[in-house]
Protein backbone atom coordinates (compact mmCIF):
# COMPACT_ATOMS: atom_id res chain seq x y z
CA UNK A 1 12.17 4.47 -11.36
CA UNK A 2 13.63 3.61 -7.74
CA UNK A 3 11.29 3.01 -5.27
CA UNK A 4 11.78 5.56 -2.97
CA UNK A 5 10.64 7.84 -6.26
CA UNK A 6 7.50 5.97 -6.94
CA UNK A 7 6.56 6.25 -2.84
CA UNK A 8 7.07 10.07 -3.17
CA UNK A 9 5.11 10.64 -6.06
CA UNK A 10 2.12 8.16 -5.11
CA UNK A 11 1.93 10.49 -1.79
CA UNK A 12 2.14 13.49 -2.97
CA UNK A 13 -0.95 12.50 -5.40
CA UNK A 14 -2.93 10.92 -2.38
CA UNK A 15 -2.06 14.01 -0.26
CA UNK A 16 -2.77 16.23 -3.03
CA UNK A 17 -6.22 15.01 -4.03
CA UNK A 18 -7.69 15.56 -0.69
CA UNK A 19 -6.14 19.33 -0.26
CA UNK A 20 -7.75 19.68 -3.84
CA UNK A 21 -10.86 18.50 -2.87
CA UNK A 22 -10.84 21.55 0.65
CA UNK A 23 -11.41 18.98 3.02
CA UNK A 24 -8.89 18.99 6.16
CA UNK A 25 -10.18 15.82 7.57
CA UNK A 26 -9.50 13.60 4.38
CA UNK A 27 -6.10 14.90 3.90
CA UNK A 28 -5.26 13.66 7.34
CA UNK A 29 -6.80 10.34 6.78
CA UNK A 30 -3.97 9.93 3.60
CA UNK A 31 -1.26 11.46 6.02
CA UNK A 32 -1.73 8.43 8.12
CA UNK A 33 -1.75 5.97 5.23
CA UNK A 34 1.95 4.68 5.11
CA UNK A 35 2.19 3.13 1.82
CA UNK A 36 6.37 2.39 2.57
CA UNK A 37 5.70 0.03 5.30
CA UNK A 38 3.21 -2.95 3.08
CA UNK A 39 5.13 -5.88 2.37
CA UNK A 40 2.60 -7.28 0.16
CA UNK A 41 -1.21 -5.91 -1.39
CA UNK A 42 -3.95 -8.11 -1.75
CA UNK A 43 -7.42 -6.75 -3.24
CA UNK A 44 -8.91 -6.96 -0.07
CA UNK A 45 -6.31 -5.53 2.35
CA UNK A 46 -2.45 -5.97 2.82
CA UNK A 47 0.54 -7.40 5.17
CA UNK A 48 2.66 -4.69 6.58
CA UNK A 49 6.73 -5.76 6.88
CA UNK A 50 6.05 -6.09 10.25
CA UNK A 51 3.72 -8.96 9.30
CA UNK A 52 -0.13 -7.18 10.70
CA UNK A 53 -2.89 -7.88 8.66
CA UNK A 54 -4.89 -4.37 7.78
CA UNK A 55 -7.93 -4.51 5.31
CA UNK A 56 -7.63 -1.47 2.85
CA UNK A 57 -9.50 1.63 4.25
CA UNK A 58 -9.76 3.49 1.08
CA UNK A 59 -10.08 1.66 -3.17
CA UNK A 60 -7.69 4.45 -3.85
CA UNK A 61 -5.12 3.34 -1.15
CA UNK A 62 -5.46 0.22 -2.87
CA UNK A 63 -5.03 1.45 -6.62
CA UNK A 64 -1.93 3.69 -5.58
CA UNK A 65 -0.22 1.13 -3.76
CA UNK A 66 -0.39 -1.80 -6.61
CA UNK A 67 0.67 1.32 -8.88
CA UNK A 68 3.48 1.31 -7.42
CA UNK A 69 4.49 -2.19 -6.75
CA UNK A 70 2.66 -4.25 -9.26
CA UNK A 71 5.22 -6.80 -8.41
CA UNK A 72 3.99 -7.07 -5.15
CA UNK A 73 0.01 -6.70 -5.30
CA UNK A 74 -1.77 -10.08 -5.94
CA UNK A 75 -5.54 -9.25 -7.12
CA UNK A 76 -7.58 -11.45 -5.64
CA UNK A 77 -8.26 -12.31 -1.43
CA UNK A 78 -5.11 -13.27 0.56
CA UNK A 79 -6.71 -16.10 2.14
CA UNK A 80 -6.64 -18.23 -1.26
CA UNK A 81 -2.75 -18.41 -0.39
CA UNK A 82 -0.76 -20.15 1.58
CA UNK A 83 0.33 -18.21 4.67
CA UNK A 84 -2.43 -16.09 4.22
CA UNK A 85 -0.79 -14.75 1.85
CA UNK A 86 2.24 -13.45 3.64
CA UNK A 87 5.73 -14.80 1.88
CA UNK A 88 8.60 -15.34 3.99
CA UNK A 89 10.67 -15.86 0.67
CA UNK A 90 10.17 -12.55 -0.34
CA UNK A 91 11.15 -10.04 2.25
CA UNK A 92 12.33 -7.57 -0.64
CA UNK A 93 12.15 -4.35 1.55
CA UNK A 94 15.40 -6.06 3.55
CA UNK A 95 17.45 -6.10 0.34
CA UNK A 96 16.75 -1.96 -0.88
């Protein structure tokens, strides 16, 4: 599955969940949640491609995103890593 495909779906089931659930304010909270722009997910936040640190705000965000990139989620902290975690080698959003 392309990974434009997996994006889609993974937001239209965070999106859909809070609708479900009749509560306008969480449904804007996942609208704001850009799960296109991480580079790479740690468990306890991520690097976006524009290299800014952000913790998670939501387990769920967290669950969705390394559903859909379990190539590029690492479960444990990013500051065990090198760089903070952050991998100049692997800018794989430049080569989609």
């Amino acid at each position: 599955m392309k990974i434009t495909a997996k994006i889609a779906l993974v937001t239209l089931a965070l999106a859909g969940g809070a609708l479900a659930a009749g509560a306008p304010a969480q449904a804007a909270d996942h609208v704001a949640f850009s799960i296109g722009n991480i580079a790479f997910g740690y468990s306890d936040g991520y690097w976006d491609q524009s290299r800014h640190w952000h913790t998670w705000r939501k387990h769920s965000d967290a669950a969705a995103f390394r559903a859909a990139n379990a190539d590029h989620y690492y479960n444990h902290r990013h500051s065990v890593e090198k760089a903070k975690g952050w991998r100049d080698s692997d800018r794989y959003w430049e080569h989609h």
